[in-house]
Structures are given as structure tokens and as C-alpha cells.
C-alpha atoms as a PDB file:
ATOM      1  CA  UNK A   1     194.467 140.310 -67.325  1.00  0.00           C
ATOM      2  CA  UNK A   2     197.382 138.863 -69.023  1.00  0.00           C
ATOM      3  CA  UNK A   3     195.420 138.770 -72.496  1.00  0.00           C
ATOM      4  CA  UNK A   4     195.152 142.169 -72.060  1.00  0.00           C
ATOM      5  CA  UNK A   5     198.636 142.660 -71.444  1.00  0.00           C
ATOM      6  CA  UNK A   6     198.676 143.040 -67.497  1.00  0.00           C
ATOM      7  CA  UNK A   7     200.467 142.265 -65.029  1.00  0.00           C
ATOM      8  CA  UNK A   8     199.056 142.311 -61.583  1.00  0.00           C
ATOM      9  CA  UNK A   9     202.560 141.796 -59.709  1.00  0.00           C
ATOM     10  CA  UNK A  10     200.903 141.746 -56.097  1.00  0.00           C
ATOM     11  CA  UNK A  11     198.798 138.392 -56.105  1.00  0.00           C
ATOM     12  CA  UNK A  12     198.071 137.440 -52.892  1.00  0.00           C
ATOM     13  CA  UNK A  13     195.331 135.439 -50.611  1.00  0.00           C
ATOM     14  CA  UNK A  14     194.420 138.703 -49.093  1.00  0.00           C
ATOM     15  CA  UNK A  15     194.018 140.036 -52.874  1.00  0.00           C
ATOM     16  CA  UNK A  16     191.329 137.626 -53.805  1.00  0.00           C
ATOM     17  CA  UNK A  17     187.856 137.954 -52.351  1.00  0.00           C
ATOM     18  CA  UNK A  18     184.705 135.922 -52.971  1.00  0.00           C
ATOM     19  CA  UNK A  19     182.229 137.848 -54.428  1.00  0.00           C
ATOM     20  CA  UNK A  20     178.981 136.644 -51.959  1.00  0.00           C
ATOM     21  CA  UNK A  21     179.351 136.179 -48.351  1.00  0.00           C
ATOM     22  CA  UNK A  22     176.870 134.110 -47.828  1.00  0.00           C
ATOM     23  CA  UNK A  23     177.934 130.482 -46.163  1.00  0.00           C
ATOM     24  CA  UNK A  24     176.102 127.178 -45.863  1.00  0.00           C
ATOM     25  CA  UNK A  25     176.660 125.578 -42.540  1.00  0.00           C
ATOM     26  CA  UNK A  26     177.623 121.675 -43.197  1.00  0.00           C
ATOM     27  CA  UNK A  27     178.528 118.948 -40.169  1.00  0.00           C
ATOM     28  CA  UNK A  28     181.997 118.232 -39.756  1.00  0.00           C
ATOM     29  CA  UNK A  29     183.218 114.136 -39.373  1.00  0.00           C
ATOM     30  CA  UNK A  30     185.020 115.622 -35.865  1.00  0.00           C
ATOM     31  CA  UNK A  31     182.996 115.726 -32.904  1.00  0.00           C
ATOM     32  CA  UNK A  32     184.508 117.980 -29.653  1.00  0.00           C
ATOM     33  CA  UNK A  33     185.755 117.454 -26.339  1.00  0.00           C
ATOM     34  CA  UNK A  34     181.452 116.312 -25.304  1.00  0.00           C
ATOM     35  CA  UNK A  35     180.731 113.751 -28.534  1.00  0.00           C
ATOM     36  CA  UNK A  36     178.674 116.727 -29.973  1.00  0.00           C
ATOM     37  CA  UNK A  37     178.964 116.796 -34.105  1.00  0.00           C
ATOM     38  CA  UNK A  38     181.060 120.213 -35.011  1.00  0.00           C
ATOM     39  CA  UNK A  39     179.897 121.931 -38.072  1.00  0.00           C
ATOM     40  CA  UNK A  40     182.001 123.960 -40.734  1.00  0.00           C
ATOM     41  CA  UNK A  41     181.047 126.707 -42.903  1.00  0.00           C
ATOM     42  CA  UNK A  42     181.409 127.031 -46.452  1.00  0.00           C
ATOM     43  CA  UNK A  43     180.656 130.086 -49.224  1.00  0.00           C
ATOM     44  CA  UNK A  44     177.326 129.221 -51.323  1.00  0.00           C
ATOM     45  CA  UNK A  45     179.695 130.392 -54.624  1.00  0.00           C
ATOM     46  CA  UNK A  46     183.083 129.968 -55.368  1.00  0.00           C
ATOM     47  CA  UNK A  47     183.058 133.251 -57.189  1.00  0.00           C
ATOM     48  CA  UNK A  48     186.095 135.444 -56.887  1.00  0.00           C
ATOM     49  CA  UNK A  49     187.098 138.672 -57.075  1.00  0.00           C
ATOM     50  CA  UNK A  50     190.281 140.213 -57.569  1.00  0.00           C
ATOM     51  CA  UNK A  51     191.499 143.655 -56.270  1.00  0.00           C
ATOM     52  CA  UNK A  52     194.232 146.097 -55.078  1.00  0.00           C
ATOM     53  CA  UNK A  53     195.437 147.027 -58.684  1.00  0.00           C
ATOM     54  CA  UNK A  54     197.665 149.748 -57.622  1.00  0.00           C
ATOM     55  CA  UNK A  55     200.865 147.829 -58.308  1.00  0.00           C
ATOM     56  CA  UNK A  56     199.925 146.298 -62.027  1.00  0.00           C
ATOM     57  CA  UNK A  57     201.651 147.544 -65.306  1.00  0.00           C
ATOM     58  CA  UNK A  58     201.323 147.045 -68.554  1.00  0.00           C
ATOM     59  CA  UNK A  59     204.208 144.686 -70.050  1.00  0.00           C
ATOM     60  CA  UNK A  60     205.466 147.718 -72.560  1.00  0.00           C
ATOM     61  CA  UNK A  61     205.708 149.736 -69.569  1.00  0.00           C
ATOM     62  CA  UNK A  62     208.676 150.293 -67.389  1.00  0.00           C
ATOM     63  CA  UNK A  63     209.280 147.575 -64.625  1.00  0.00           C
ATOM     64  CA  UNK A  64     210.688 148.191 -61.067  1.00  0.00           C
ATOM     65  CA  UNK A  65     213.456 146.054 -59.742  1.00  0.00           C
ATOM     66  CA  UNK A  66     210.907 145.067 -57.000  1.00  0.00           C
ATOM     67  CA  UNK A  67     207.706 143.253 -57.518  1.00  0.00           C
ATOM     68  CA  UNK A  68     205.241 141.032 -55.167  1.00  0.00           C
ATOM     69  CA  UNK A  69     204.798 140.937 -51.584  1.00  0.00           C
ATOM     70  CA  UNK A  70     207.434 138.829 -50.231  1.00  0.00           C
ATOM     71  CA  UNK A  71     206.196 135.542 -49.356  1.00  0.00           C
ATOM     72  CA  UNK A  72     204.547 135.394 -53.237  1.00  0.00           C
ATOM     73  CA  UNK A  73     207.773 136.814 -54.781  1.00  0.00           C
ATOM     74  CA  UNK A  74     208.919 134.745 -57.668  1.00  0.00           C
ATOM     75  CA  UNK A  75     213.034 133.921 -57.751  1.00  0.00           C
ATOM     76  CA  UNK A  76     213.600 135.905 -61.270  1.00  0.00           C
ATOM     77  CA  UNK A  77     212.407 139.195 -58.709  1.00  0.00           C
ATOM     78  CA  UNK A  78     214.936 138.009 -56.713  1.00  0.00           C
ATOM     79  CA  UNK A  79     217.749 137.877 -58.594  1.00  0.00           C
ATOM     80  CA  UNK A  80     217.429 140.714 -60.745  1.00  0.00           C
ATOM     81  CA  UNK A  81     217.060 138.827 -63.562  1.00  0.00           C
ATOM     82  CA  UNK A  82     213.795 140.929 -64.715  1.00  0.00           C
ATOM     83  CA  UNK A  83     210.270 139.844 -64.855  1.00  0.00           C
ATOM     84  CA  UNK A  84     206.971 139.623 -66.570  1.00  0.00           C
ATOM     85  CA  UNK A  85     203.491 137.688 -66.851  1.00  0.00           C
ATOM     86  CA  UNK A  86     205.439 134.650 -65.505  1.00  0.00           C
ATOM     87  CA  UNK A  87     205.977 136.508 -62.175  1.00  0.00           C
ATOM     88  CA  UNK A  88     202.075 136.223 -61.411  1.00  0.00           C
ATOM     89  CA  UNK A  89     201.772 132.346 -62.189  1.00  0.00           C
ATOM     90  CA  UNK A  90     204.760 131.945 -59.543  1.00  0.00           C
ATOM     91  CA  UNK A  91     202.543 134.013 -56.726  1.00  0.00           C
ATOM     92  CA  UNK A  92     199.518 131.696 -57.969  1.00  0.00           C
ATOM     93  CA  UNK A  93     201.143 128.556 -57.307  1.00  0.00           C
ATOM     94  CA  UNK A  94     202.921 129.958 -53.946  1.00  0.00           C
ATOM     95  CA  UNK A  95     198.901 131.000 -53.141  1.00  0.00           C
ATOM     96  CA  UNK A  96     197.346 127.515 -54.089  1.00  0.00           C
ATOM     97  CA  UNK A  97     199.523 125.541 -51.545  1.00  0.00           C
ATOM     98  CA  UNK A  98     198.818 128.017 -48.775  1.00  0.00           C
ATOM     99  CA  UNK A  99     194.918 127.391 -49.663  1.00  0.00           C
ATOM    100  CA  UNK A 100     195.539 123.675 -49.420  1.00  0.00           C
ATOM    101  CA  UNK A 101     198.154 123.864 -46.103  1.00  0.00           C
ATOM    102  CA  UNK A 102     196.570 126.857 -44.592  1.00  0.00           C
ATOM    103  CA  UNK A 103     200.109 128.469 -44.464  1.00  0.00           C
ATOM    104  CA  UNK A 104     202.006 130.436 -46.140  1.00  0.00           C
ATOM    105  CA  UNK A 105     204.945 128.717 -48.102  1.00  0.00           C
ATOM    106  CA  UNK A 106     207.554 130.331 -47.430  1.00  0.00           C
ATOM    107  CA  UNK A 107     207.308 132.087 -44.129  1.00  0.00           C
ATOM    108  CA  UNK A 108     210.705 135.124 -44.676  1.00  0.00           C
ATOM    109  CA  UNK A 109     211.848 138.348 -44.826  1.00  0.00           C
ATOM    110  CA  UNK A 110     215.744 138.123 -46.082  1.00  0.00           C
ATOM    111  CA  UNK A 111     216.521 137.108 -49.642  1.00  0.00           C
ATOM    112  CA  UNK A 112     218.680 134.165 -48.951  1.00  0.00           C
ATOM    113  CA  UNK A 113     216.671 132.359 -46.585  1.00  0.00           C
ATOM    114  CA  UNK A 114     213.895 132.679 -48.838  1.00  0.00           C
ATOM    115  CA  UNK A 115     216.068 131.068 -51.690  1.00  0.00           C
ATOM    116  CA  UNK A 116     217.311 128.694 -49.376  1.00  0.00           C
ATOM    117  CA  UNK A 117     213.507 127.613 -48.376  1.00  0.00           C
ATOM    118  CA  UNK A 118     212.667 127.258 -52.228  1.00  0.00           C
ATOM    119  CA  UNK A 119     215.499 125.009 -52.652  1.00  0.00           C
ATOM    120  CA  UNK A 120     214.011 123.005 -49.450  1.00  0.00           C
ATOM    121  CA  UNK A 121     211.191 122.481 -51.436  1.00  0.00           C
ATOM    122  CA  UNK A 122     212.067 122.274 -55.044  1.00  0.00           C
ATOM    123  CA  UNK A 123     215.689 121.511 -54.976  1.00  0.00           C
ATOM    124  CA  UNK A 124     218.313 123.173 -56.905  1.00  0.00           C
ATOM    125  CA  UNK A 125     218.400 126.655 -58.303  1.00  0.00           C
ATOM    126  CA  UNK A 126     219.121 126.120 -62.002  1.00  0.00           C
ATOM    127  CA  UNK A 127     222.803 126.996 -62.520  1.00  0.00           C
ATOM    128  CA  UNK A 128     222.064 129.473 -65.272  1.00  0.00           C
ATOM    129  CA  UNK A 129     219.952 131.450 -63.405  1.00  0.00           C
ATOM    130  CA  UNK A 130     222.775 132.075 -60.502  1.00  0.00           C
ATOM    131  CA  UNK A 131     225.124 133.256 -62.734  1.00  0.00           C
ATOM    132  CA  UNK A 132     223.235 136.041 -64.184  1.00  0.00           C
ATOM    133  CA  UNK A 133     222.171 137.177 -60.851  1.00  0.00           C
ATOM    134  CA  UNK A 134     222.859 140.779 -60.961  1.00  0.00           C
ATOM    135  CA  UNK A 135     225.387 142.657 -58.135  1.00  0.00           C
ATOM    136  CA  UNK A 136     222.363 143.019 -55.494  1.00  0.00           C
ATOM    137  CA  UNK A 137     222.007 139.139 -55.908  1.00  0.00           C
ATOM    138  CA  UNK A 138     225.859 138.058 -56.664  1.00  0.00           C
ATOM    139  CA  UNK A 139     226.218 138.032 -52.382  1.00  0.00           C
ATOM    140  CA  UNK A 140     223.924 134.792 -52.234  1.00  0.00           C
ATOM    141  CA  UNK A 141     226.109 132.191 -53.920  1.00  0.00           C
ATOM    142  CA  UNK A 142     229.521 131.197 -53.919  1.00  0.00           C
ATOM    143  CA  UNK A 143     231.795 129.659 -56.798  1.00  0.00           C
ATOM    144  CA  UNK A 144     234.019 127.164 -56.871  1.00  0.00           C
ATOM    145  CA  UNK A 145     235.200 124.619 -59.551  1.00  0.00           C
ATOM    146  CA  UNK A 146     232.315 122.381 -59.147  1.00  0.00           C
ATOM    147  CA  UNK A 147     229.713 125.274 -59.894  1.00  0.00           C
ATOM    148  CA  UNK A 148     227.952 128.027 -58.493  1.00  0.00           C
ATOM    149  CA  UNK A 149     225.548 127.153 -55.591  1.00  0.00           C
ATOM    150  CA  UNK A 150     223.621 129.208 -52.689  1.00  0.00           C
ATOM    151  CA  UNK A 151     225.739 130.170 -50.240  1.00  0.00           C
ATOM    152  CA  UNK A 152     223.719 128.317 -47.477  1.00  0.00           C
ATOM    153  CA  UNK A 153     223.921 127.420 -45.063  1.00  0.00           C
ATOM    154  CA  UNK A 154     227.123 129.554 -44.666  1.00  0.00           C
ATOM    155  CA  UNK A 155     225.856 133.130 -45.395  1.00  0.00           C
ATOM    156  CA  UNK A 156     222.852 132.598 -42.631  1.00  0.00           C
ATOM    157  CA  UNK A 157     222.103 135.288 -40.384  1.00  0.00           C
ATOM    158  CA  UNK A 158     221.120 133.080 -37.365  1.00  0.00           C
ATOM    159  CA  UNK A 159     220.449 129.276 -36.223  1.00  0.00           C
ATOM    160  CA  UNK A 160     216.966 129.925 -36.216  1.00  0.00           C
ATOM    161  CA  UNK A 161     217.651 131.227 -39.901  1.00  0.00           C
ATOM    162  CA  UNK A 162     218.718 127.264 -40.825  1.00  0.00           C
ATOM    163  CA  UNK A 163     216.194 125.700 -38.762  1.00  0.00           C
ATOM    164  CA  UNK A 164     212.957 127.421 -40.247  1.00  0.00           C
ATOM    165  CA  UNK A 165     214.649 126.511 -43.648  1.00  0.00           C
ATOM    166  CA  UNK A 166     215.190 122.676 -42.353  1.00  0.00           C
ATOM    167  CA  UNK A 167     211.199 122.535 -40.943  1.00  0.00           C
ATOM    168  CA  UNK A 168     210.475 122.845 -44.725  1.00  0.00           C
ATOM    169  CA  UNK A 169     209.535 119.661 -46.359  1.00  0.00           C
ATOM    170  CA  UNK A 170     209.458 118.711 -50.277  1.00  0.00           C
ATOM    171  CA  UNK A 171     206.655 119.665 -52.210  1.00  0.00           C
ATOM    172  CA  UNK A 172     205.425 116.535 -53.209  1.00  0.00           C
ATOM    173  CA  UNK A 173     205.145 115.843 -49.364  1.00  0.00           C
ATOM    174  CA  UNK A 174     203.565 119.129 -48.240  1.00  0.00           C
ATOM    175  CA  UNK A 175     200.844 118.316 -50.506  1.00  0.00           C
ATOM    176  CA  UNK A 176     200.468 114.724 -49.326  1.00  0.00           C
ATOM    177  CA  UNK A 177     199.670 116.092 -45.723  1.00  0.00           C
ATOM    178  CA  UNK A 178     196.811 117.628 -47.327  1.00  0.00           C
ATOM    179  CA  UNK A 179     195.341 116.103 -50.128  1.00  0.00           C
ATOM    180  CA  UNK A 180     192.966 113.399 -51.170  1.00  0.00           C
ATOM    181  CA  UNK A 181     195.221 111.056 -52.754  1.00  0.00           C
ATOM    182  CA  UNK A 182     192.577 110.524 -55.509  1.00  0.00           C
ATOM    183  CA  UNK A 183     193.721 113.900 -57.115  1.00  0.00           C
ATOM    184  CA  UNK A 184     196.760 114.578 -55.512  1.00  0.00           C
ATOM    185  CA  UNK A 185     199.143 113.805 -58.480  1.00  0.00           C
ATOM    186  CA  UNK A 186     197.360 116.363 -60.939  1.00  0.00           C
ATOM    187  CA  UNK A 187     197.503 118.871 -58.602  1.00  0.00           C
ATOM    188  CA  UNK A 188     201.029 117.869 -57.429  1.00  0.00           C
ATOM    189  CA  UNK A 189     201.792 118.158 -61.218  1.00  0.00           C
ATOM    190  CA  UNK A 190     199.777 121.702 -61.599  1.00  0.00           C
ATOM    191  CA  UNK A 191     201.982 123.149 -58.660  1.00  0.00           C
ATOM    192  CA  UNK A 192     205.217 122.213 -60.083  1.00  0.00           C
ATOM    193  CA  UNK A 193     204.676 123.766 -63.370  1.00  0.00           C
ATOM    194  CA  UNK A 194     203.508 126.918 -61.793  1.00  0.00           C
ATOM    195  CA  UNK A 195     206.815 127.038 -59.829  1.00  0.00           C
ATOM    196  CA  UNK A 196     209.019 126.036 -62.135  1.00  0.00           C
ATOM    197  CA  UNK A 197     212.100 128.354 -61.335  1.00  0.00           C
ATOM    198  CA  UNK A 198     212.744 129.649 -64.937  1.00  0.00           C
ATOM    199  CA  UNK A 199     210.003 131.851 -66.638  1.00  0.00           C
ATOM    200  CA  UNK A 200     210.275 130.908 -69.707  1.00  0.00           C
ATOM    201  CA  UNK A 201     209.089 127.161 -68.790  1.00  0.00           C
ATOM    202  CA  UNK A 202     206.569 127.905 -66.531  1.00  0.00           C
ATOM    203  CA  UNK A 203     203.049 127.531 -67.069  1.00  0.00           C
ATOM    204  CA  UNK A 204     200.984 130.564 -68.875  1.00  0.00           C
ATOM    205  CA  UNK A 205     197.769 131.415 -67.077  1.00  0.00           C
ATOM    206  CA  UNK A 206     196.152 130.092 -70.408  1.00  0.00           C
ATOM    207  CA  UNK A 207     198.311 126.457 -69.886  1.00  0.00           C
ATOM    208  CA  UNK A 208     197.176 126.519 -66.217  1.00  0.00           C
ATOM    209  CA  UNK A 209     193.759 126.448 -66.905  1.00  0.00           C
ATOM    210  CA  UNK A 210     193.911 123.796 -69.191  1.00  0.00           C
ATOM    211  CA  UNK A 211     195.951 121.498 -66.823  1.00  0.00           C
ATOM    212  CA  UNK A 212     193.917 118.416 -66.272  1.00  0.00           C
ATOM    213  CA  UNK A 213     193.776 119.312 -62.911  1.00  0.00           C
ATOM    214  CA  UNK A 214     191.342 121.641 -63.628  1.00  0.00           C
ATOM    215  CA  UNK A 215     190.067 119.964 -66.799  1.00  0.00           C
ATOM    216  CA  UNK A 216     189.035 116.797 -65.964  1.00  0.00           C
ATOM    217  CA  UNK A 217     189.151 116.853 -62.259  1.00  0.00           C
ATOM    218  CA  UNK A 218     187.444 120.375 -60.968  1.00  0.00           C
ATOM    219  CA  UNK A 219     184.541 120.979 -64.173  1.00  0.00           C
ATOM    220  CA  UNK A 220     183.784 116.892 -63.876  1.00  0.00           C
ATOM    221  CA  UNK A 221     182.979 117.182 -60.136  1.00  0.00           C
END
């Protein structure tokens, strides 16, 4: 899509569809409650299809202020700060850890708390990108002589606001929850370069799929 200049802007799991249904039925290593082996089912072909293109533009084209569904939207949306082909890498990343967890990343509705949870994760919004924020986005930090920073956990709109942002653990650990430790550093790597918080250095689609994640560890299975 993006070498034909597209932009999809709504990536999503629900988005993505695997092109055959049919499933192979393998045993699982857990047994239930009666000893009995428990079985799992997987898709024959990891084919995939992608749909819904009602929201995709062409870069020369005029772009709303407001792109993604929410729990995929990238922190240059956010802020204002305008967006591009970058803004689908950061839904791609957000959609990868949700296939490994099984949940969603970051589980909001309000702005803040959903800049607060990304700094849960990845630490630090870059400086630079807070102070161009534009006047929507100029509410959700504060300034003081030592630098602009989120205004959290101040500017919360609840307790259970800060807790659902404090249940969030570091990236590097999320992943260790779930991953075989034999690849778990590529693809450690592969998510932090998708979500890097500025644009400009995160990964093209064209980078990502030449990340050795994919390179040496997925085609060499």
C-alpha cells in the first residue's frame, strides 16, 4: 500500500482476516480438570487479508486531524503534530503485541491516559514532540524550568484512571510473559522500532520486513 502511496490509517486486528478458514486440530501440552489431553486449533495458511479501506488516503491528499481507532492511534495523531505512512507502522506494532498478549495494549478512551500508558511502557515522551503539541494537545503537559512533561498523574480524571496506567508493565517485560526466549530479543527489538515515538525514526514497512526478526527467524523456520 505504502509503495503505492497509501495510507490505510485504520489498522486493526479486526481489519486483518485470514484468507482460508480452514483449521488443523493439534493436542495441547495442558490436560483439563479429568487428565484428558486438550487440543487447540490452528489455520492451515497464514494468509492474510486486509480490508475496511474506507478511511485510507493518498499521502498528496488532504489529512484529517483524526486518524486510527483509538487503541492503534499513534502519539503524532495525538498531538496534532500531523501524520503519514509512519502512522500505520505505529498501529502494526500496537497490533503485534496484542497478537502475542492476547490484549489490547493500551486499553483507553481519553487522550492523556493513553499518553500516560505509552509512557508506562516506553518511557518518556521525547521533549520535542511536547512542545509542538498543538492547542487541542497543549492541556496534557505542564512546564516548568526543568522541562515540559505529561501532566500525570495530576491532570487524571479518576483513581481508577492512575491505576489502569500503573497495571501497565515495560515492554521488554510484556513480551517476556509471552515469548520463547529463543527469539524474544529480535522481536523485542522489531517492536521497539515500530513504536518508536517520532515518525521520522520509526521503521518503514519496507525496514520492517527486513528486520531479522522476520529475516532470519520467521522464513528459516
Amino acid at each position: 500500500m505504502h509503495d503505492l502511496h497509501m495510507i490505510h490509517t485504520d489498522l486493526k486486528p479486526e481489519n486483518i482476516l485470514l484468507v482460508s478458514s480452514e483449521s488443523v486440530k493439534l493436542p495441547s501440552s495442558k490436560r483439563n480438570s479429568r487428565g484428558e489431553t486438550q487440543f487447540r486449533c490452528l489455520p492451515k495458511s497464514s494468509s492474510i487479508k486486509l480490508i475496511d479501506f474506507g478511511s485510507t488516503v493518498f499521502d498528496d491528499k488532504e489529512h484529517t486531524s483524526i486518524v486510527s481507532t483509538r487503541h492503534y492511534r499513534a502519539p503524532e495523531v495525538i498531538l496534532g503534530l500531523g501524520w503519514s505512512f509512519p502512522c500505520d507502522l505505529w498501529s502494526i506494532g500496537c497490533i503485534l503485541v496484542e497478537l502475542c498478549s492476547g490484549n489490547a495494549l493500551f486499553q483507553t478512551h481519553e487522550n492523556l491516559e493513553h499518553l500516560a500508558m505509552m509512557e508506562r511502557v516506553f518511557g518518556p515522551l521525547p521533549e520535542h514532540m511536547a512542545r509542538k503539541a498543538d492547542r487541542g494537545a497543549e492541556k496534557y503537559f505542564r512546564t516548568s524550568r526543568r522541562g515540559t512533561r505529561l501532566n500525570w498523574p495530576e491532570g487524571a480524571v479518576s483513581r481508577e484512571s492512575i491505576r489502569a496506567v500503573k497495571k501497565l508493565d515495560r515492554l521488554e517485560d510484556i513480551v517476556s510473559q509471552y515469548v520463547d526466549c529463543s527469539w524474544k530479543s529480535l522481536f523485542t527489538d522489531l517492536l521497539h522500532r515500530l513504536l518508536e515515538y517520532s515518525p521520522a525514526e520509526r521503521l518503514t514497512a519496507r525496514q520492517a520486513l527486513d528486520h531479522p526478526f522476520f529475516r532470519d527467524h520467521i522464513i528459516n523456520r
